[in-house]
PDB file of N, CA and C in Angstrom:
ATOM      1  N   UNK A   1     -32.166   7.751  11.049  1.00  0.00           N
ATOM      2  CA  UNK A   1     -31.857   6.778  10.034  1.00  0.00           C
ATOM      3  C   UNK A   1     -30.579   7.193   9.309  1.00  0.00           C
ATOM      4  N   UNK A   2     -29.666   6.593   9.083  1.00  0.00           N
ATOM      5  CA  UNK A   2     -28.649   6.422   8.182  1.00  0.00           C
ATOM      6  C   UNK A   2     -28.621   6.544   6.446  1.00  0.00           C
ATOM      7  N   UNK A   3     -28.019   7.096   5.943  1.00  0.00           N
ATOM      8  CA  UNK A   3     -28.735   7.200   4.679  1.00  0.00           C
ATOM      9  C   UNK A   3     -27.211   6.984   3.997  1.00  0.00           C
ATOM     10  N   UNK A   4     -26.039   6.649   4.386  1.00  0.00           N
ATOM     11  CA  UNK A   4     -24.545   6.499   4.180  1.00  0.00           C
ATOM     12  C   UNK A   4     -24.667   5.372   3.058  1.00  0.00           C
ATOM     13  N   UNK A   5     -24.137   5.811   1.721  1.00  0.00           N
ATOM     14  CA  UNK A   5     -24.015   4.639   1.028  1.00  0.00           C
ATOM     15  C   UNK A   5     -22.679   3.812   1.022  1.00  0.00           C
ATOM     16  N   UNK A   6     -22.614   2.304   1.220  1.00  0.00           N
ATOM     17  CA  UNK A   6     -21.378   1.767   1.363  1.00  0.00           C
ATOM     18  C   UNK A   6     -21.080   1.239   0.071  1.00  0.00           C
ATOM     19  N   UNK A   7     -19.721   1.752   0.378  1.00  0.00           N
ATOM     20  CA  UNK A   7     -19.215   1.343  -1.378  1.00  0.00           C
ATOM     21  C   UNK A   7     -18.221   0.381  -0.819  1.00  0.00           C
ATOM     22  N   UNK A   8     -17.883  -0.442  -1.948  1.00  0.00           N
ATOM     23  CA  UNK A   8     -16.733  -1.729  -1.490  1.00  0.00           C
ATOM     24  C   UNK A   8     -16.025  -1.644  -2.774  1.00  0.00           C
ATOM     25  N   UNK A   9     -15.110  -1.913  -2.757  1.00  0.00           N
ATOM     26  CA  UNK A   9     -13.691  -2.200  -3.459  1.00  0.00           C
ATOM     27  C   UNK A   9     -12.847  -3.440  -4.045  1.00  0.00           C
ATOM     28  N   UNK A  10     -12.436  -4.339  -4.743  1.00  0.00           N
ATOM     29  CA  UNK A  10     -12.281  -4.979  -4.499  1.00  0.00           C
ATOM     30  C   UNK A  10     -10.644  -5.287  -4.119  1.00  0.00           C
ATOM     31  N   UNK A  11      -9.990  -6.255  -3.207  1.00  0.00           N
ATOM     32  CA  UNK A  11      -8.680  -5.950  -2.914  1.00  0.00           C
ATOM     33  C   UNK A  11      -7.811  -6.133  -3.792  1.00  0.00           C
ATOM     34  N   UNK A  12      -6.702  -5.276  -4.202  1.00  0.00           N
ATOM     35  CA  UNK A  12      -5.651  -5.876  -5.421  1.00  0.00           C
ATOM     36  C   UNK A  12      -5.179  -7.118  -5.215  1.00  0.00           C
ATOM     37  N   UNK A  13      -4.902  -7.751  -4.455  1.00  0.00           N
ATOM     38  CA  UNK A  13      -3.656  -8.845  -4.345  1.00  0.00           C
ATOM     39  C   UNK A  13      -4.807 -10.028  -3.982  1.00  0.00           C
ATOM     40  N   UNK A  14      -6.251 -10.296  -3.352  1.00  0.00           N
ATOM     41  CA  UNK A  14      -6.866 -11.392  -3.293  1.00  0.00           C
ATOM     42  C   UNK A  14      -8.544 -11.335  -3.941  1.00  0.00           C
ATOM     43  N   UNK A  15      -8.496  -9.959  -4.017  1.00  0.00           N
ATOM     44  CA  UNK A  15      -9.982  -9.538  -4.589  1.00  0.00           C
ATOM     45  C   UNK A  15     -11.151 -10.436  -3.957  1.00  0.00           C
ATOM     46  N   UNK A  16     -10.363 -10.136  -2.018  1.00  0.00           N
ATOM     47  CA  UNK A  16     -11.578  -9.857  -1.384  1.00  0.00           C
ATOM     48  C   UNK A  16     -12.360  -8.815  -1.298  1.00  0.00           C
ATOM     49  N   UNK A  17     -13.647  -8.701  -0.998  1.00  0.00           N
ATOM     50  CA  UNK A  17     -14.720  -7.042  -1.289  1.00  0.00           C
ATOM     51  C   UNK A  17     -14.261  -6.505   0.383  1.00  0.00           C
ATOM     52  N   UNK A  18     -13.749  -5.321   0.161  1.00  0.00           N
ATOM     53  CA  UNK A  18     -13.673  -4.281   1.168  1.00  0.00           C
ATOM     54  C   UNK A  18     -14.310  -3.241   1.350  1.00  0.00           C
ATOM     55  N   UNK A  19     -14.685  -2.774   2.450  1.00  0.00           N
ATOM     56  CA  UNK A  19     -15.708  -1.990   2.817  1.00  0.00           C
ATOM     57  C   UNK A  19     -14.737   0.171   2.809  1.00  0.00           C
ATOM     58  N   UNK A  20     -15.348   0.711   1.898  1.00  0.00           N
ATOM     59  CA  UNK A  20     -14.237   1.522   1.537  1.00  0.00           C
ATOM     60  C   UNK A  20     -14.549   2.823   2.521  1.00  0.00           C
ATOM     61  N   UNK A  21     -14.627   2.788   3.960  1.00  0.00           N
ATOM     62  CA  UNK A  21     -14.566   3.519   4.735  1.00  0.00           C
ATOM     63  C   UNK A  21     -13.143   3.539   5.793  1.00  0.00           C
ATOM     64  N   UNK A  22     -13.355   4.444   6.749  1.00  0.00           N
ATOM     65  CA  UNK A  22     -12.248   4.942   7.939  1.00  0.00           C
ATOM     66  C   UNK A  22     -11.943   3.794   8.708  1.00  0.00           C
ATOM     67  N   UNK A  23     -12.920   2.619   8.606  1.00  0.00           N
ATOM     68  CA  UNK A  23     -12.886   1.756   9.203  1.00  0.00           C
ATOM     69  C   UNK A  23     -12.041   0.355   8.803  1.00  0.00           C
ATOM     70  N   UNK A  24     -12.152   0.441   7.437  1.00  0.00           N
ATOM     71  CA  UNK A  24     -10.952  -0.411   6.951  1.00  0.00           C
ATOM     72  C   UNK A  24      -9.745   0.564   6.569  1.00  0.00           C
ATOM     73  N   UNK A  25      -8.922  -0.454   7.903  1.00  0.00           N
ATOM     74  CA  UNK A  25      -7.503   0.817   7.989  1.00  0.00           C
ATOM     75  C   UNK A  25      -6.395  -0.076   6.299  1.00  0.00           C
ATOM     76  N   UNK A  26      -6.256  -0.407   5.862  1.00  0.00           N
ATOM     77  CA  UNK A  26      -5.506  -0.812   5.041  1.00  0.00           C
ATOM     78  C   UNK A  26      -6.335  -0.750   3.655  1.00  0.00           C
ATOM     79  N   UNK A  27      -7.407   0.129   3.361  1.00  0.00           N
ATOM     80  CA  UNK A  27      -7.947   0.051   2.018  1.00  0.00           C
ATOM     81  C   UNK A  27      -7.141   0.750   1.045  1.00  0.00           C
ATOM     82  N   UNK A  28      -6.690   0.287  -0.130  1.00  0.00           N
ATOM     83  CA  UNK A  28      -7.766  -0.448  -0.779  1.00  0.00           C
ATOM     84  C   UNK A  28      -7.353  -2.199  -0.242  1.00  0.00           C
ATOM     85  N   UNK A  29      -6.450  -2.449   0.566  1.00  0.00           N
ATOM     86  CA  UNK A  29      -6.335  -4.018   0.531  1.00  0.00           C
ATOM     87  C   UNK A  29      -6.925  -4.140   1.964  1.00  0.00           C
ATOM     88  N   UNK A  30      -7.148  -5.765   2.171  1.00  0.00           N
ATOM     89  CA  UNK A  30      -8.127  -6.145   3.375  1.00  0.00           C
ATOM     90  C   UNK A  30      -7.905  -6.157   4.238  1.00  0.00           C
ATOM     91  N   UNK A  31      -6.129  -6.343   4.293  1.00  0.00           N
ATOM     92  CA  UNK A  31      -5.083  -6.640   5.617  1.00  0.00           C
ATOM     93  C   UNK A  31      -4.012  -6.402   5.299  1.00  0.00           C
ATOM     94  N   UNK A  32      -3.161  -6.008   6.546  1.00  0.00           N
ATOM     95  CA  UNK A  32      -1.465  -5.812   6.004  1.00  0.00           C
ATOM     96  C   UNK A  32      -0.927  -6.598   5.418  1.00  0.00           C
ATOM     97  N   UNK A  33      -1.302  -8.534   5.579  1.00  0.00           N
ATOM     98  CA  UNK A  33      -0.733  -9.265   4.464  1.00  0.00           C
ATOM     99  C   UNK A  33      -0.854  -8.952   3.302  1.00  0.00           C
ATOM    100  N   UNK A  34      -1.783  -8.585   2.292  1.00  0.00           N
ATOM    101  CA  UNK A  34      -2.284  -8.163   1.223  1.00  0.00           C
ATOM    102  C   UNK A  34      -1.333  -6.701   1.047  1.00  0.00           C
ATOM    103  N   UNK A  35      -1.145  -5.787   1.945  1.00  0.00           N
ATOM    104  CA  UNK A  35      -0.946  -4.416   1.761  1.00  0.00           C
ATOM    105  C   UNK A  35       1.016  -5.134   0.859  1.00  0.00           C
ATOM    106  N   UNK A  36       1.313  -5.921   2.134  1.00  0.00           N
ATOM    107  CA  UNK A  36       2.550  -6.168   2.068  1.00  0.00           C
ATOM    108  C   UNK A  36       2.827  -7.149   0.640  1.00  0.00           C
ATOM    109  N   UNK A  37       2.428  -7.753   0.533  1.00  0.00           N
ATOM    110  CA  UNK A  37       2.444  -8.586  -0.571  1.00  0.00           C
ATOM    111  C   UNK A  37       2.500  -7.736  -1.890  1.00  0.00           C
ATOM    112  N   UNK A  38       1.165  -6.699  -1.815  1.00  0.00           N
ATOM    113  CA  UNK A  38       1.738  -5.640  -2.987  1.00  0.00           C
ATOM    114  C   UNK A  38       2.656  -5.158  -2.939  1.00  0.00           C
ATOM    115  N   UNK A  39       3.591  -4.434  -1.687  1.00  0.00           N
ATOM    116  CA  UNK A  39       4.626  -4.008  -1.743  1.00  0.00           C
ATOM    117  C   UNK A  39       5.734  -4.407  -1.807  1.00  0.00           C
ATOM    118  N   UNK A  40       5.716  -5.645  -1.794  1.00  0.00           N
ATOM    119  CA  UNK A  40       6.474  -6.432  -1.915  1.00  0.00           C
ATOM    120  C   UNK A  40       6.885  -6.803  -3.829  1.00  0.00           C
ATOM    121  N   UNK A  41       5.987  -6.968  -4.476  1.00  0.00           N
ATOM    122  CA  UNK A  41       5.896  -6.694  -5.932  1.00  0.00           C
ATOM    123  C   UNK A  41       6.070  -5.901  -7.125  1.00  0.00           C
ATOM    124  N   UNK A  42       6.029  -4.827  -6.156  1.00  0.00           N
ATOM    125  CA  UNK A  42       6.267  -3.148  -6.959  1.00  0.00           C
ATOM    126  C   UNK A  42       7.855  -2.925  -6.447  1.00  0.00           C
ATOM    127  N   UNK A  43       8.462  -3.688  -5.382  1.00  0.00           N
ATOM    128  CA  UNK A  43       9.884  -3.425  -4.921  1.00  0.00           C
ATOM    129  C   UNK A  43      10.797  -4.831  -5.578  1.00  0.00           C
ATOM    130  N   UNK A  44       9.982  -5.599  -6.205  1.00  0.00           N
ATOM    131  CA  UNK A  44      10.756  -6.657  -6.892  1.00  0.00           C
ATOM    132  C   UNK A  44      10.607  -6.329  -8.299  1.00  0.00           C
ATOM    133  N   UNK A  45       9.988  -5.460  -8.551  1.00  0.00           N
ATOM    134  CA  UNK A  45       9.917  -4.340  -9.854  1.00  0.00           C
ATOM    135  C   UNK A  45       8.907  -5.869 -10.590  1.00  0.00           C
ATOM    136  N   UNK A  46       7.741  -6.270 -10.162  1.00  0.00           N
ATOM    137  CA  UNK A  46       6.631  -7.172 -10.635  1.00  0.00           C
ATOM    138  C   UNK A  46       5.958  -6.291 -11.401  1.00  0.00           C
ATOM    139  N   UNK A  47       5.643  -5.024 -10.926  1.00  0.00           N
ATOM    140  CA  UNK A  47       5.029  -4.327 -11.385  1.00  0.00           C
ATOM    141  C   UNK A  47       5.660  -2.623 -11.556  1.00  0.00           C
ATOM    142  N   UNK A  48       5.000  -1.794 -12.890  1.00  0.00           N
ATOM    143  CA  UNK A  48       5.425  -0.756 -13.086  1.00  0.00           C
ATOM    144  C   UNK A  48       4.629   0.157 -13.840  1.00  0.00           C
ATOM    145  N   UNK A  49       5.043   1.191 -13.987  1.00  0.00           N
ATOM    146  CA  UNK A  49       3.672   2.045 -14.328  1.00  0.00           C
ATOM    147  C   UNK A  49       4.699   2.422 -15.682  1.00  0.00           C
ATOM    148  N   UNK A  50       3.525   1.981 -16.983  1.00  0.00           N
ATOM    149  CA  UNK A  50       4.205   1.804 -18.187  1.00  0.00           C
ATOM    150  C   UNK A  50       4.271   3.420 -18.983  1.00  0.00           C
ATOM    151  N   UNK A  51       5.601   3.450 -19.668  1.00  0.00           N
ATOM    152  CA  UNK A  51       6.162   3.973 -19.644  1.00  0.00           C
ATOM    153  C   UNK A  51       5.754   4.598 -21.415  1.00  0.00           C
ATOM    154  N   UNK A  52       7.081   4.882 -22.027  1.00  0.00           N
ATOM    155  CA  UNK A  52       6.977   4.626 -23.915  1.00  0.00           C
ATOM    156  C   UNK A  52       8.274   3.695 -23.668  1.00  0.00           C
ATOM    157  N   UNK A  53       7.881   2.840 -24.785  1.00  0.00           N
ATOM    158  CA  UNK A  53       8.392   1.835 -24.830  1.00  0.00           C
ATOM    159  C   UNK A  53      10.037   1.964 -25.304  1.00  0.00           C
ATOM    160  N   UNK A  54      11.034   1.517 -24.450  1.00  0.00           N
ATOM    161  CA  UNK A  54      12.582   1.658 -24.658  1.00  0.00           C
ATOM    162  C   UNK A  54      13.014   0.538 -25.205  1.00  0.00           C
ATOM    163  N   UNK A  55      13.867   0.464 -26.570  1.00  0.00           N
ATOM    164  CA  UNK A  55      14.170  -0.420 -27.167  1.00  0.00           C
ATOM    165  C   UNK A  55      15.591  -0.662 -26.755  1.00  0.00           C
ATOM    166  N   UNK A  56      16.319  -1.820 -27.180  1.00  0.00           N
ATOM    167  CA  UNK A  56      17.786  -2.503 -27.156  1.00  0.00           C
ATOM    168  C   UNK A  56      18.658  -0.871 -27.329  1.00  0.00           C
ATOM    169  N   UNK A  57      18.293  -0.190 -28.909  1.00  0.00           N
ATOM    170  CA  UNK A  57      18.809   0.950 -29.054  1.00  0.00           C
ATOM    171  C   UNK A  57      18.878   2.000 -28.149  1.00  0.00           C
ATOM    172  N   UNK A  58      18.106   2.152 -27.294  1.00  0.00           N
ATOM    173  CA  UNK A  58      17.755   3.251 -27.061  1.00  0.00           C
ATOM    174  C   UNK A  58      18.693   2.721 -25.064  1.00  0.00           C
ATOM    175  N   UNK A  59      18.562   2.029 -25.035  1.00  0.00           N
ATOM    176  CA  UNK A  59      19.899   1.450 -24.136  1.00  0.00           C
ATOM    177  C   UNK A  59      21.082   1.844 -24.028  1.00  0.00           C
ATOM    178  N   UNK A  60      21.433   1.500 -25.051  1.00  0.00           N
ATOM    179  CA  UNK A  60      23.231   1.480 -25.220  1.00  0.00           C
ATOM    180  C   UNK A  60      23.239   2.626 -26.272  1.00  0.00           C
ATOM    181  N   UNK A  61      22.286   3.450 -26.650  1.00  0.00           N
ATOM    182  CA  UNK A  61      22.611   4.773 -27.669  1.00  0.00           C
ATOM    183  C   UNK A  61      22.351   5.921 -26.567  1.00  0.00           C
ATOM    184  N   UNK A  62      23.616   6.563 -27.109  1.00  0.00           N
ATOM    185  CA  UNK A  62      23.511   8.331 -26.337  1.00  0.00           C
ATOM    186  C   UNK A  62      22.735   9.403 -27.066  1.00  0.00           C
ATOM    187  N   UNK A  63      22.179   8.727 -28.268  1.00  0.00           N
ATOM    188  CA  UNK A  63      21.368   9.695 -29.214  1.00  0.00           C
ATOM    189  C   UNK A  63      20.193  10.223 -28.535  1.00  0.00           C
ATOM    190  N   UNK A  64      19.649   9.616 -27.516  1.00  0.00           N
ATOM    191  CA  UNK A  64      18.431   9.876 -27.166  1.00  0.00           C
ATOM    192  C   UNK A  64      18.425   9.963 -25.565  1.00  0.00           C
ATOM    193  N   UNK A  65      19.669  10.083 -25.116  1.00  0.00           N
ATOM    194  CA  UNK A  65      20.140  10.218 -23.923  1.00  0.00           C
ATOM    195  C   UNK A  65      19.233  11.323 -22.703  1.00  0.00           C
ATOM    196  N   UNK A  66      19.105  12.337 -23.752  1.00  0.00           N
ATOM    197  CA  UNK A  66      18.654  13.582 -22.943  1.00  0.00           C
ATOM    198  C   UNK A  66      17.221  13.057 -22.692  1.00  0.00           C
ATOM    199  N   UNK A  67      16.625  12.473 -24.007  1.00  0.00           N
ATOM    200  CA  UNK A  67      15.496  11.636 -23.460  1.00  0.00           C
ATOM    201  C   UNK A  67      15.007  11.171 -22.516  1.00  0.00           C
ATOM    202  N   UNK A  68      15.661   9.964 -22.128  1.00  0.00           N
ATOM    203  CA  UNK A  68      15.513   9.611 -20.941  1.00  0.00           C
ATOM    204  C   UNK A  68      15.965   9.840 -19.451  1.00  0.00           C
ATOM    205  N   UNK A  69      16.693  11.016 -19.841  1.00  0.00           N
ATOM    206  CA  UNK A  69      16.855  11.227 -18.150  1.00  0.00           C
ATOM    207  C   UNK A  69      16.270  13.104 -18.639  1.00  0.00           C
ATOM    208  N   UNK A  70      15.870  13.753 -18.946  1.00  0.00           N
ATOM    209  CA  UNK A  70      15.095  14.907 -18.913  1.00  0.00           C
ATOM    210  C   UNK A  70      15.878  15.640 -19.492  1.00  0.00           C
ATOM    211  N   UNK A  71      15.499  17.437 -20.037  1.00  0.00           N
ATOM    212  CA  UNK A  71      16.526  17.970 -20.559  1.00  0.00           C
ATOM    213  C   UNK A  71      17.214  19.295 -19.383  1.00  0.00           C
ATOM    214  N   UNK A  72      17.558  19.394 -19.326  1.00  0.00           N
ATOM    215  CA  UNK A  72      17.994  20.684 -18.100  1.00  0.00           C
ATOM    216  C   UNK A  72      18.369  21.790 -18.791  1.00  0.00           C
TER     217      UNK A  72
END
């Protein structure tokens, strides 16, 4: 007897339920359309992993320069 619990997922881009084993080759999404479609979104900058928030100032000012690009 099998005693394997199946867990499912749901997909980012259609939130169809996916089966979260070796067997779904594109998890967490259902199909390469889905895989692609996200990647497609994160490369049209749709999406981004949030940050602290950069104002107008903090743009065009060198005050805080080292800030945003690190200090060396």
């Amino acid at each position: 007897m099998n005693n394997k619990i199946m867990q499912f997922v749901k997909c980012p881009t259609c939130q169809k339920e996916v089966e979260w084993s070796e067997k779904s080759l594109f998890r967490p999404f259902c199909s390469k359309r889905c895989q692609l479609i996200d990647l497609g979104e994160w490369a049209a900058e749709e999406h981004r992993i949030p940050d602290k928030e950069i104002t107008e100032h903090d743009l065009w000012s060198e005050d805080n320069l080292s800030d945003l690009i690190g200090k060396h």
